[in-house]
C-alpha atoms as a PDB file:
ATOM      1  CA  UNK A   1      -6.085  20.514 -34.312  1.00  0.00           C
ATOM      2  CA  UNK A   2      -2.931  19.300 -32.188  1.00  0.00           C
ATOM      3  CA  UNK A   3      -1.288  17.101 -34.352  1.00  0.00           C
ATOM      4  CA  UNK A   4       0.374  13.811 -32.450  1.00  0.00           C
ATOM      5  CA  UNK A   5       4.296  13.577 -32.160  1.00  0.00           C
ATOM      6  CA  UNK A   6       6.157  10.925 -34.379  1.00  0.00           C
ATOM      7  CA  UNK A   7       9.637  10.894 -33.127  1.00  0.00           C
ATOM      8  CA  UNK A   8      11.736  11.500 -30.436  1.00  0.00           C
ATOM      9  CA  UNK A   9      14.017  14.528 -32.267  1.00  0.00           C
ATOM     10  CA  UNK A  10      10.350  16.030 -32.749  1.00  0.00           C
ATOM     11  CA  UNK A  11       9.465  15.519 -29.036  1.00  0.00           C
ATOM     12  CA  UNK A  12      13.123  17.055 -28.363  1.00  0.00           C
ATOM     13  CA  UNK A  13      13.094  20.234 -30.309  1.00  0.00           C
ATOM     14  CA  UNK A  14       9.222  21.177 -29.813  1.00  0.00           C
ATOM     15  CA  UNK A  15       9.133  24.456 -28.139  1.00  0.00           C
ATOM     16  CA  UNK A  16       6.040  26.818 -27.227  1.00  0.00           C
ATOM     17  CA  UNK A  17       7.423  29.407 -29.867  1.00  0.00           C
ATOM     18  CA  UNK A  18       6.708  26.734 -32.790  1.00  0.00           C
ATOM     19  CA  UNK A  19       2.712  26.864 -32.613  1.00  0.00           C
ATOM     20  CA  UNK A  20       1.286  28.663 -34.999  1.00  0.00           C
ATOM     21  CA  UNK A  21      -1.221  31.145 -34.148  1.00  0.00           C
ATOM     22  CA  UNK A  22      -4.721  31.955 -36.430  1.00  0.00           C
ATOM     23  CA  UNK A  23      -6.674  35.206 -36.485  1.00  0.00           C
ATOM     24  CA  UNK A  24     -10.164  35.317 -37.786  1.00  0.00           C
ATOM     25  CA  UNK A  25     -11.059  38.447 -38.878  1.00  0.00           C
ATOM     26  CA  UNK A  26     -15.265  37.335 -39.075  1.00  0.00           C
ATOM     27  CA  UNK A  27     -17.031  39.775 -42.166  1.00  0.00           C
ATOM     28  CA  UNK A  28     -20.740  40.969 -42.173  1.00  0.00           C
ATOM     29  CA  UNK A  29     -21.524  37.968 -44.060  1.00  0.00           C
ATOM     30  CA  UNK A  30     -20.785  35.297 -41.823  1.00  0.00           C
ATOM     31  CA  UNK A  31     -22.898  37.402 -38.809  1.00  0.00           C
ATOM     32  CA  UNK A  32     -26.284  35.219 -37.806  1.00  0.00           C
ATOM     33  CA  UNK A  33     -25.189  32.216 -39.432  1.00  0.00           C
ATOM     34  CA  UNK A  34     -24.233  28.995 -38.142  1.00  0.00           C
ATOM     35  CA  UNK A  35     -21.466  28.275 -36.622  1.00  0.00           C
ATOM     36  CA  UNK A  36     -18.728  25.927 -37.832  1.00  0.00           C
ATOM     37  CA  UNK A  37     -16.098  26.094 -35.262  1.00  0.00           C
ATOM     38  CA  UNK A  38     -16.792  25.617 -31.684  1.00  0.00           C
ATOM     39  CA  UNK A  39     -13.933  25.856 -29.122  1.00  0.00           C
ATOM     40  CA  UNK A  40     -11.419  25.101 -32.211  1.00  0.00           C
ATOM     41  CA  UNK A  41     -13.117  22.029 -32.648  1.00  0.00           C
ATOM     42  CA  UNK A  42     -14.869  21.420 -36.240  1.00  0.00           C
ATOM     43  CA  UNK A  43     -18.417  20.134 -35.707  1.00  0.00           C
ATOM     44  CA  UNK A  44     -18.562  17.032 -38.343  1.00  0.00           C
ATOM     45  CA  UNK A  45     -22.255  16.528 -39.856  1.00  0.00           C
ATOM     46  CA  UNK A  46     -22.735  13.095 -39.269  1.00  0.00           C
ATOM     47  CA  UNK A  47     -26.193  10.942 -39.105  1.00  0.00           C
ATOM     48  CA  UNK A  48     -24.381   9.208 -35.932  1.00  0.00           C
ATOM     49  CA  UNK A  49     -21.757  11.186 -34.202  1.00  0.00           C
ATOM     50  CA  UNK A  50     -20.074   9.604 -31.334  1.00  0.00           C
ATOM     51  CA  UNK A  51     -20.635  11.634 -28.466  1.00  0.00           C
ATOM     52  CA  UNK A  52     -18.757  11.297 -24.715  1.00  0.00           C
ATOM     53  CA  UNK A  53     -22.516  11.349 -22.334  1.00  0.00           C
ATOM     54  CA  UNK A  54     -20.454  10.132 -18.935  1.00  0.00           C
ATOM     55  CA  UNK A  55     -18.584  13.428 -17.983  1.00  0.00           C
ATOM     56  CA  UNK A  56     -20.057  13.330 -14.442  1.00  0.00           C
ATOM     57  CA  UNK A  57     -18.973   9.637 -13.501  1.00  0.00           C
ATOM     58  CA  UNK A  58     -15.302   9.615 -14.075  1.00  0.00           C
ATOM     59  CA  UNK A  59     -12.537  11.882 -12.828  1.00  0.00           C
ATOM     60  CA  UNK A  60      -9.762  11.477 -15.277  1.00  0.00           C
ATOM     61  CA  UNK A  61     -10.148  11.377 -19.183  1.00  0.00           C
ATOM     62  CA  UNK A  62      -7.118  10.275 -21.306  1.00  0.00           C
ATOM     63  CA  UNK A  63      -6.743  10.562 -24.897  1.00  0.00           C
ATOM     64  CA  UNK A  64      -4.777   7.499 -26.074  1.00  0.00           C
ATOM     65  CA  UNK A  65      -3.705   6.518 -29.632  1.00  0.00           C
ATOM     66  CA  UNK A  66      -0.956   4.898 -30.780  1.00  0.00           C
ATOM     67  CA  UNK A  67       1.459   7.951 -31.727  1.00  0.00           C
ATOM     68  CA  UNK A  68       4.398   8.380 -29.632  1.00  0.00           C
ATOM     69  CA  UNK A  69       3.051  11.318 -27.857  1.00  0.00           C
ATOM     70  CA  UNK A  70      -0.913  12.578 -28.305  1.00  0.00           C
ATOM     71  CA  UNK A  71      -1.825  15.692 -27.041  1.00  0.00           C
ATOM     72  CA  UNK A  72      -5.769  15.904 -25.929  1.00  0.00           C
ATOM     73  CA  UNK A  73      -7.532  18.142 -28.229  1.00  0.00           C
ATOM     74  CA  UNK A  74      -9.055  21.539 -26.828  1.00  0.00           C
ATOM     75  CA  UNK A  75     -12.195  20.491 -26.929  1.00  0.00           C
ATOM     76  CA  UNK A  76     -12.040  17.783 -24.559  1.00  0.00           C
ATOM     77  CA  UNK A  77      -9.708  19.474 -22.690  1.00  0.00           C
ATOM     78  CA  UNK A  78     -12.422  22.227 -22.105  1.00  0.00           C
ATOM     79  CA  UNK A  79     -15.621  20.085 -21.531  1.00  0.00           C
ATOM     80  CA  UNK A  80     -13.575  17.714 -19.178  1.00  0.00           C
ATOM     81  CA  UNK A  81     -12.276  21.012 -17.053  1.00  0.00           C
ATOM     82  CA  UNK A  82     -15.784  22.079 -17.103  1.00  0.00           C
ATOM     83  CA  UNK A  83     -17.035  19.201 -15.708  1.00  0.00           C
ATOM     84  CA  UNK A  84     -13.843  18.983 -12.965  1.00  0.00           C
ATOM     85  CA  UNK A  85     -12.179  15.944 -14.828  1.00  0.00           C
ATOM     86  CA  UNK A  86      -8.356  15.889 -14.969  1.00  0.00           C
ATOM     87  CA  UNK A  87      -6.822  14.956 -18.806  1.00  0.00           C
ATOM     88  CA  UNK A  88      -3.741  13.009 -19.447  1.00  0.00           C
ATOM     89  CA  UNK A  89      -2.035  12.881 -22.974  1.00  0.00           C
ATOM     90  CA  UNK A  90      -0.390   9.704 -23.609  1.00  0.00           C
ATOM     91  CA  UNK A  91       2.913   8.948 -24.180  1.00  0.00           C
ATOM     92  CA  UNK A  92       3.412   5.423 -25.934  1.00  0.00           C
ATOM     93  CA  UNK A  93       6.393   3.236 -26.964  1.00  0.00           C
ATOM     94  CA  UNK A  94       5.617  -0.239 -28.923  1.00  0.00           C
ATOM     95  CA  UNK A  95       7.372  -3.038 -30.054  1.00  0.00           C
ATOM     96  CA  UNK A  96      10.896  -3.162 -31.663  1.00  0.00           C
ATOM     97  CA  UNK A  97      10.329   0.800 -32.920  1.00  0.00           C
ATOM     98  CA  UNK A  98       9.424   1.590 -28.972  1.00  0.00           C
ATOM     99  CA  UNK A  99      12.295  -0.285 -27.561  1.00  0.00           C
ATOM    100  CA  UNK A 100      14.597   1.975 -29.407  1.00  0.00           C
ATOM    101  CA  UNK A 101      12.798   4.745 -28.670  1.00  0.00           C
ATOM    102  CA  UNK A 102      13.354   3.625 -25.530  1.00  0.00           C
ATOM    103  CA  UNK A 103      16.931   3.174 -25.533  1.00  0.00           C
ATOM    104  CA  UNK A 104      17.886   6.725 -26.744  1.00  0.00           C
ATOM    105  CA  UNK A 105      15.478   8.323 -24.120  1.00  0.00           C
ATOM    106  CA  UNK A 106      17.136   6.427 -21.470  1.00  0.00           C
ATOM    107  CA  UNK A 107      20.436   6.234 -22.868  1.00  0.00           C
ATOM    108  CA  UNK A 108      21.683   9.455 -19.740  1.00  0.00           C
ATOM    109  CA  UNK A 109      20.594  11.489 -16.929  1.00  0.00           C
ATOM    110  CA  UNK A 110      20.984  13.933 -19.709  1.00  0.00           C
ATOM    111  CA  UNK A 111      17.946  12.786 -22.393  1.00  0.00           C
ATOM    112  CA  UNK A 112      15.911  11.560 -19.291  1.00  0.00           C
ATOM    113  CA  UNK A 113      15.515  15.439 -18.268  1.00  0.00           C
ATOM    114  CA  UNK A 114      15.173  16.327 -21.677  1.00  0.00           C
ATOM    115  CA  UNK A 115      12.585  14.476 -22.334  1.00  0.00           C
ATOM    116  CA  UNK A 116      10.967  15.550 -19.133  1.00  0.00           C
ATOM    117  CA  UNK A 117      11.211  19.072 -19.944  1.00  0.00           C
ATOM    118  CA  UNK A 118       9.777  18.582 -22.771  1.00  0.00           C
ATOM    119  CA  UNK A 119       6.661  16.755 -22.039  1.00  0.00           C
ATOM    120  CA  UNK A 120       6.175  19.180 -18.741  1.00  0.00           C
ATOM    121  CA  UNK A 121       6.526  22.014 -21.011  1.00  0.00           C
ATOM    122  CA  UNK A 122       3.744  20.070 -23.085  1.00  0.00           C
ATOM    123  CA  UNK A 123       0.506  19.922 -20.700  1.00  0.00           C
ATOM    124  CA  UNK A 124       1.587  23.154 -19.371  1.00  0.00           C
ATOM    125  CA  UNK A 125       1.356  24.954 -23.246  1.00  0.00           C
ATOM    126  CA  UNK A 126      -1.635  22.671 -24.231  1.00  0.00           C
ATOM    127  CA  UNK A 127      -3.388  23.167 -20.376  1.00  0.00           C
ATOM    128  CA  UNK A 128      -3.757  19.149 -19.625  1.00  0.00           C
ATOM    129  CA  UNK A 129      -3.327  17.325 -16.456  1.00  0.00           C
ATOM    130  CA  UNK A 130      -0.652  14.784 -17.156  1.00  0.00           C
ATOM    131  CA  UNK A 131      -0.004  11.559 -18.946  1.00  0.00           C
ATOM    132  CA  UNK A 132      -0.354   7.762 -19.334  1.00  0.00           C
ATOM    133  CA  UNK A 133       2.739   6.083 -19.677  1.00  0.00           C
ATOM    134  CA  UNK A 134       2.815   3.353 -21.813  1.00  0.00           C
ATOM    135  CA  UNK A 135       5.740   1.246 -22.896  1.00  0.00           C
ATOM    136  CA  UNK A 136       4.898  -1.892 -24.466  1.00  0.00           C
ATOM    137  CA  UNK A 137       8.525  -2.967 -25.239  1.00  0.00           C
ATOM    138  CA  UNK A 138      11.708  -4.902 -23.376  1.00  0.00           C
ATOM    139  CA  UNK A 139      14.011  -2.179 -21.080  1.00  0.00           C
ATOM    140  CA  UNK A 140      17.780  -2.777 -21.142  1.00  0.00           C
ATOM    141  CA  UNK A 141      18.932  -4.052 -18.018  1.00  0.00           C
ATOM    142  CA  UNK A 142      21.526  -0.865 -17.819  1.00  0.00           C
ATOM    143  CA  UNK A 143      18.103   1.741 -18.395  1.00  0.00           C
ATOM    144  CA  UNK A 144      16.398   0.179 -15.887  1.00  0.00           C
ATOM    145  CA  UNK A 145      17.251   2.719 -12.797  1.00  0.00           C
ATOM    146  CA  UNK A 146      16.765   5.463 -15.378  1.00  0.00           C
ATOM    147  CA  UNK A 147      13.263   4.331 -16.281  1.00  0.00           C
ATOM    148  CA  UNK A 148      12.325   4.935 -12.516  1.00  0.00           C
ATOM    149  CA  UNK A 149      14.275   8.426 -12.452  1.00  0.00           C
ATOM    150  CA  UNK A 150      12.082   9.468 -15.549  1.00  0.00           C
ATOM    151  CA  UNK A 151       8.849   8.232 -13.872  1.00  0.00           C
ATOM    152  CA  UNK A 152       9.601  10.324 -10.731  1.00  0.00           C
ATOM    153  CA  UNK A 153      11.225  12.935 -12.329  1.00  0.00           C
ATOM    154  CA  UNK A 154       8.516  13.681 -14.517  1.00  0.00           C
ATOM    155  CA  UNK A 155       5.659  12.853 -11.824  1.00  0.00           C
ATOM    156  CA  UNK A 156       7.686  15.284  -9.563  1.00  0.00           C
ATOM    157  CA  UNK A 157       8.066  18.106 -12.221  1.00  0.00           C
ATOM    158  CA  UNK A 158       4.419  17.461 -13.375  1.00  0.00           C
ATOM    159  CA  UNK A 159       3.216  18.291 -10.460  1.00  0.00           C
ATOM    160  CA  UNK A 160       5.141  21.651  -9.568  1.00  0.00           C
ATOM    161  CA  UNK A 161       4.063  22.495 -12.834  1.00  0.00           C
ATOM    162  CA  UNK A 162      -0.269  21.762 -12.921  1.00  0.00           C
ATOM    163  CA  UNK A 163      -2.333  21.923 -10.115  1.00  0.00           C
ATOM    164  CA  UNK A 164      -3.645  17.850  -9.606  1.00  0.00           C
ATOM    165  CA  UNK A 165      -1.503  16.760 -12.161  1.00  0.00           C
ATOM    166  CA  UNK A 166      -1.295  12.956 -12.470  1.00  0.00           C
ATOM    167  CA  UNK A 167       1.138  10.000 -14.162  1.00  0.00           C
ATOM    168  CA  UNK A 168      -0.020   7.145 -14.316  1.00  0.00           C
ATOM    169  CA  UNK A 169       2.092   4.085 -15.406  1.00  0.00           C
ATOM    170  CA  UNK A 170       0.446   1.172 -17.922  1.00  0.00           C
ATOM    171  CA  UNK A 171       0.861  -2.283 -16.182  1.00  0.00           C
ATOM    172  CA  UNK A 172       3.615  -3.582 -19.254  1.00  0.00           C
ATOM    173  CA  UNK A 173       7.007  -3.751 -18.884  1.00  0.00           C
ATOM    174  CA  UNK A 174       8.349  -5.709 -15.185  1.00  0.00           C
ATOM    175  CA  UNK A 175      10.780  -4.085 -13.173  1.00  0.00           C
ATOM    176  CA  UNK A 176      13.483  -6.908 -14.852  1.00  0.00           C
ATOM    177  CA  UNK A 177      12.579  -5.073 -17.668  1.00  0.00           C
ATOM    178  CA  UNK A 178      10.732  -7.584 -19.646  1.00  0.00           C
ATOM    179  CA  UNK A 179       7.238  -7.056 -21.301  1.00  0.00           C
ATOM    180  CA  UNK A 180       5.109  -9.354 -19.601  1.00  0.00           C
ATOM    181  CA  UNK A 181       1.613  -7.923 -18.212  1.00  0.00           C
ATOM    182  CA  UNK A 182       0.813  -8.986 -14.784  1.00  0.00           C
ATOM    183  CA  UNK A 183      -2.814  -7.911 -14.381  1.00  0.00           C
ATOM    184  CA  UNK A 184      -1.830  -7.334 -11.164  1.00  0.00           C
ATOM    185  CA  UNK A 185       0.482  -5.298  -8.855  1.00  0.00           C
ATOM    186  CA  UNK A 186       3.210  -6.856  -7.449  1.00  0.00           C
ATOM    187  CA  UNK A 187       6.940  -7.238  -6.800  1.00  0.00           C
ATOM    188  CA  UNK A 188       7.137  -7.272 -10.814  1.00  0.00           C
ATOM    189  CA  UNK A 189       6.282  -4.206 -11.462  1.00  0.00           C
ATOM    190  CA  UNK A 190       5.884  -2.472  -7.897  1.00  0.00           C
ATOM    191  CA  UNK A 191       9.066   0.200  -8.363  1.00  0.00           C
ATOM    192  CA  UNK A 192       7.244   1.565 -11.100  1.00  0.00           C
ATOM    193  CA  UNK A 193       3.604   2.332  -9.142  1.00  0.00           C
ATOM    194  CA  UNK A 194       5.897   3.416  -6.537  1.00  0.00           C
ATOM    195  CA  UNK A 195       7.641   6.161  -8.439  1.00  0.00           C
ATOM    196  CA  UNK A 196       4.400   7.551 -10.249  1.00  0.00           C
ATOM    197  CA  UNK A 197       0.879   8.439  -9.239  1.00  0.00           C
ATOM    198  CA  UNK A 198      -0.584   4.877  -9.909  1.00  0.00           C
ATOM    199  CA  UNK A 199      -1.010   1.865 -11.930  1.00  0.00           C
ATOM    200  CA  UNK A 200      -3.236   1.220 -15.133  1.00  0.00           C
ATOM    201  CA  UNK A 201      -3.679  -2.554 -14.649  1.00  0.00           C
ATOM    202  CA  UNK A 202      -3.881  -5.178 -17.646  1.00  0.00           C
ATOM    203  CA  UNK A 203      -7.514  -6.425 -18.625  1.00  0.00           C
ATOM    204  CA  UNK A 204      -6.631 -10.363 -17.530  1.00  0.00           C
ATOM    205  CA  UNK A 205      -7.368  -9.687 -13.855  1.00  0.00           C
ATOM    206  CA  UNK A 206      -9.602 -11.937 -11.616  1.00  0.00           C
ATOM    207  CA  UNK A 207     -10.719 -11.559  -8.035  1.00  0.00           C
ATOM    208  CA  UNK A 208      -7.552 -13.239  -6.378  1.00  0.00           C
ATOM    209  CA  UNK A 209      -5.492 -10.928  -8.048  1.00  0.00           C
ATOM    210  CA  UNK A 210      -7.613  -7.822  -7.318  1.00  0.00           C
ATOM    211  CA  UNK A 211      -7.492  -9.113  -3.507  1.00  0.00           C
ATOM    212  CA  UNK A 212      -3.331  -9.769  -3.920  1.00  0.00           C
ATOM    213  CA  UNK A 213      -3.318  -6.127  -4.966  1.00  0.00           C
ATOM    214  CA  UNK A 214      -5.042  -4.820  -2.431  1.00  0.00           C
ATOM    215  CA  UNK A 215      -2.252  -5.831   0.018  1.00  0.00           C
ATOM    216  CA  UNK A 216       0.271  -3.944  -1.885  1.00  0.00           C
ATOM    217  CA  UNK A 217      -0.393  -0.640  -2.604  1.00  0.00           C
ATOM    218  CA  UNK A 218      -3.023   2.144  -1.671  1.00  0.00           C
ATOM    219  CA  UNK A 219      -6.341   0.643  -3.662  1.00  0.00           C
ATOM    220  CA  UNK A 220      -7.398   3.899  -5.131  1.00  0.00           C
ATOM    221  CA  UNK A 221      -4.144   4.136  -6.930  1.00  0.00           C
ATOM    222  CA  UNK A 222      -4.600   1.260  -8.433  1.00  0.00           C
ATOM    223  CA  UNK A 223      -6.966   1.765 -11.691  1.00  0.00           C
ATOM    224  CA  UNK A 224      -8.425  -1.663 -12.345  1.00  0.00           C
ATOM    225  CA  UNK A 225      -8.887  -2.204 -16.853  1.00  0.00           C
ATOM    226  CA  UNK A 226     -12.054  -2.828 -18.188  1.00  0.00           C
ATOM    227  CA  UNK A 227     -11.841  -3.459 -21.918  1.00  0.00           C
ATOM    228  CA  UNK A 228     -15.208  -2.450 -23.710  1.00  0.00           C
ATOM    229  CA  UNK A 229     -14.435  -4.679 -26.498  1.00  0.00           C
ATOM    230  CA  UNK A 230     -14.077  -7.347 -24.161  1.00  0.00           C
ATOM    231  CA  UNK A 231     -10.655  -8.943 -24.994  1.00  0.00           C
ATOM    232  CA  UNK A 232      -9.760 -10.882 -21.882  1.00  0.00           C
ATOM    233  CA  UNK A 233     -12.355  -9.349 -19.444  1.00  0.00           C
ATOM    234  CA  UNK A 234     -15.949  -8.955 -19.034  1.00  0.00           C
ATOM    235  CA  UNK A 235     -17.276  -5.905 -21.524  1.00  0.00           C
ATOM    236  CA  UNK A 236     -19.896  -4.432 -23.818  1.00  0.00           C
ATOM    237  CA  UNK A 237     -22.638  -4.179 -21.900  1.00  0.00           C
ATOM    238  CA  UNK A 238     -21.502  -6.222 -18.962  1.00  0.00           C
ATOM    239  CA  UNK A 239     -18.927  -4.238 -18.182  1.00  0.00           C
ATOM    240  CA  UNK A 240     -20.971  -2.557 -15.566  1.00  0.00           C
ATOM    241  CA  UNK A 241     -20.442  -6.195 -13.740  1.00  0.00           C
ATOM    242  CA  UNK A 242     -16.701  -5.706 -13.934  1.00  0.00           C
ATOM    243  CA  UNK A 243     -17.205  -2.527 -12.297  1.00  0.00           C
ATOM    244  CA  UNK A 244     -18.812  -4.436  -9.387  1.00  0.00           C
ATOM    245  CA  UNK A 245     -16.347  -6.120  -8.631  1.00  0.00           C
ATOM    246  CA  UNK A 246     -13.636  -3.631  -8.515  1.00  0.00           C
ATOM    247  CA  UNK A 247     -15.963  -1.889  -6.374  1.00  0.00           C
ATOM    248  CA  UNK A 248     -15.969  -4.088  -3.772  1.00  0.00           C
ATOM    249  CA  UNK A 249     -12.175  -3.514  -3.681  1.00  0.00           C
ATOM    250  CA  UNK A 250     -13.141  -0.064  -3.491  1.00  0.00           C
ATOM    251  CA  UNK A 251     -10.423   0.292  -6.115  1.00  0.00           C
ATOM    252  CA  UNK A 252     -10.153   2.562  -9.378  1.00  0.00           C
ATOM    253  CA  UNK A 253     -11.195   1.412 -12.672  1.00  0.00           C
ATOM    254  CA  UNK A 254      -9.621   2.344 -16.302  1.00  0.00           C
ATOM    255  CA  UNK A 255     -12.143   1.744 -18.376  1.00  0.00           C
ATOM    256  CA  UNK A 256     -10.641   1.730 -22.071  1.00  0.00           C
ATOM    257  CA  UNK A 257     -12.555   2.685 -25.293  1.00  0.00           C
ATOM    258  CA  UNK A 258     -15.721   3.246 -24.628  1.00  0.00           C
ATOM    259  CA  UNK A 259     -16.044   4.472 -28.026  1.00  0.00           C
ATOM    260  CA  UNK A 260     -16.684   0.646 -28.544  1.00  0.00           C
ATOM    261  CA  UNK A 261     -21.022   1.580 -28.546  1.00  0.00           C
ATOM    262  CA  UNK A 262     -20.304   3.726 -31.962  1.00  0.00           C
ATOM    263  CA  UNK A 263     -17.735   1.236 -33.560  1.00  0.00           C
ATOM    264  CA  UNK A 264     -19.773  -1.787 -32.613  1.00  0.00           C
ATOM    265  CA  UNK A 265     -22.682  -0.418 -33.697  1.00  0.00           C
ATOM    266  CA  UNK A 266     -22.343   2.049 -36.340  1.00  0.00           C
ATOM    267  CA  UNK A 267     -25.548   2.299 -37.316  1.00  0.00           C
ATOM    268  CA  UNK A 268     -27.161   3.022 -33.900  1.00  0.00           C
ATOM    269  CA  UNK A 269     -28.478   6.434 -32.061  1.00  0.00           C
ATOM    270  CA  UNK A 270     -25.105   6.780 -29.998  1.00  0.00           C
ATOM    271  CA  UNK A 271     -27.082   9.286 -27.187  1.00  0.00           C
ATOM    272  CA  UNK A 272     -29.607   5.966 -26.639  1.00  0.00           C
ATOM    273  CA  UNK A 273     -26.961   3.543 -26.581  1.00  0.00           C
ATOM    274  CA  UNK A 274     -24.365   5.992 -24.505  1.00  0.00           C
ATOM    275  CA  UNK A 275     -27.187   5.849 -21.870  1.00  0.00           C
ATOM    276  CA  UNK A 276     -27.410   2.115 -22.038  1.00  0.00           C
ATOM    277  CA  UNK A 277     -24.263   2.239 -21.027  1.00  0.00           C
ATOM    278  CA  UNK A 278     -23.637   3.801 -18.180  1.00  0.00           C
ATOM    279  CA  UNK A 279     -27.586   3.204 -16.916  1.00  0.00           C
ATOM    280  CA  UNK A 280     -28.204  -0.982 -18.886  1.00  0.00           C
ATOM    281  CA  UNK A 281     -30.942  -1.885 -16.678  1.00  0.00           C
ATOM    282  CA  UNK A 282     -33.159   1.456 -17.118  1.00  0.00           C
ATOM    283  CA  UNK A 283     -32.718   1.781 -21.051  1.00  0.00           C
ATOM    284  CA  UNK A 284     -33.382  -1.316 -23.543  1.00  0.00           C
ATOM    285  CA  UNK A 285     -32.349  -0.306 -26.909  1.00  0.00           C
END
């Protein structure tokens, strides 16, 4: 198990040499019995495990939490390469915490490559595709030109590094370097979908927005939000309606935890309800 980065020193001084290795040495004992381990995942006996069923309609999985920097597990980085999906780790600053996280990161040329480096070095040890960039915090005015040399330095280096490799920036922080979502690109936050591979935008959308997009940017870099709990957009099992309408955009959607079918209903057969999902009008659960 990859455990998620804390702090920016960690971040700093991780190197490949650090990882520990394991060797299993398996005795006659353990032969025709069943497995534990698959892929150096545990398998967790559970009555209702959440299980990911949509593998073959999406094209980029991220694995988001709120630690500075997550690493995707090997597991999902396996099953999504199998099924030719990209995987982005996320990188996430919040708050009063994130803004000075923010400060020291973007405090020189200097820590800017550094911390580059370090999350290249990253997805190339851990064999992911990229990250999510999330800051969720004000920008000093004086860090604002170095904010845009990290995104394109580390979009550039990402992708002489891995093959497809994407960053994609969370619509946050404007390019005055105030946190105010715009569920929406425009001239707020433009300079930052211009320096990465495209924009995760805010769930508060609506179809003039969507349309005022559209005339700014190429549409399939611009991944539309879809909140599955439904906090400022249409969700749950409607969220197959939100999909509609970014469709007629022909832009990208980001849909966001659609773990939501095991946490809302905890009780349920997640396979049954998984299909719901992504098929609601040929399933009724």
């Amino acid at each position: 198990m990859v455990i998620p980065i804390t702090e920016l020193d960690s971040l700093w001084d991780w190197n490949q040499n650090m990882v520990e290795s394991v060797v299993v040495k398996q005795d006659k004992l353990a032969e025709g019995k069943p497995e534990k381990w698959f892929r150096a995942c545990s398998i967790l006996i559970a009555p209702n495990p959440y299980v990911f069923l949509n593998w073959w309609n999406i094209d980029i999985f991220c694995y988001f939490s709120h630690n500075f920097i997550t690493i995707p597990p090997l597991g999902y980085i396996n099953i999504a390469h199998q099924h030719g999906c990209l995987v982005l780790g996320t990188f996430i600053t919040e708050w009063k915490g994130g803004a000075k996280l923010c400060d020291r990161i973007l405090a020189s040329e200097e820590t800017v490559k550094r911390t580059v480096d370090c999350l290249v070095s990253l997805a190339v040890h851990y064999k992911f595709d990229g990250w999510l960039i999330n800051v969720e915090n004000r920008i000093l005015a004086k860090h604002l030109d170095n904010l845009k040399m990290f995104l394109r330095l580390l979009t550039d280096n990402m992708r002489k590094a891995v093959r497809f490799s994407r960053v994609i920036w969370y619509d946050s922080v404007t390019v005055t370097g105030m946190l105010k979502w715009q569920n929406m690109l425009n001239e707020s936050n433009r300079d930052w979908y211009d320096s990465c591979d495209g924009i995760y935008l805010n769930y508060n959308w609506n179809d003039i927005m969507l349309l005022k997009s559209a005339e700014l940017g190429a549409i399939n870099r611009i991944f539309v939000g879809v909140d599955c709990f439904a906090r400022g957009c249409i969700g749950g099992w409607d969220c197959h309606r939100s999909f509609a309408k970014i469709n007629l955009m022909r832009m990208s959607v980001a849909l966001f935890a659609p773990g939501w079918i095991c946490e809302r209903f905890p009780n349920a057969n997640p396979i049954e309800h998984g299909l719901r999902f992504v098929c609601p009008k040929r399933l009724t659960v």
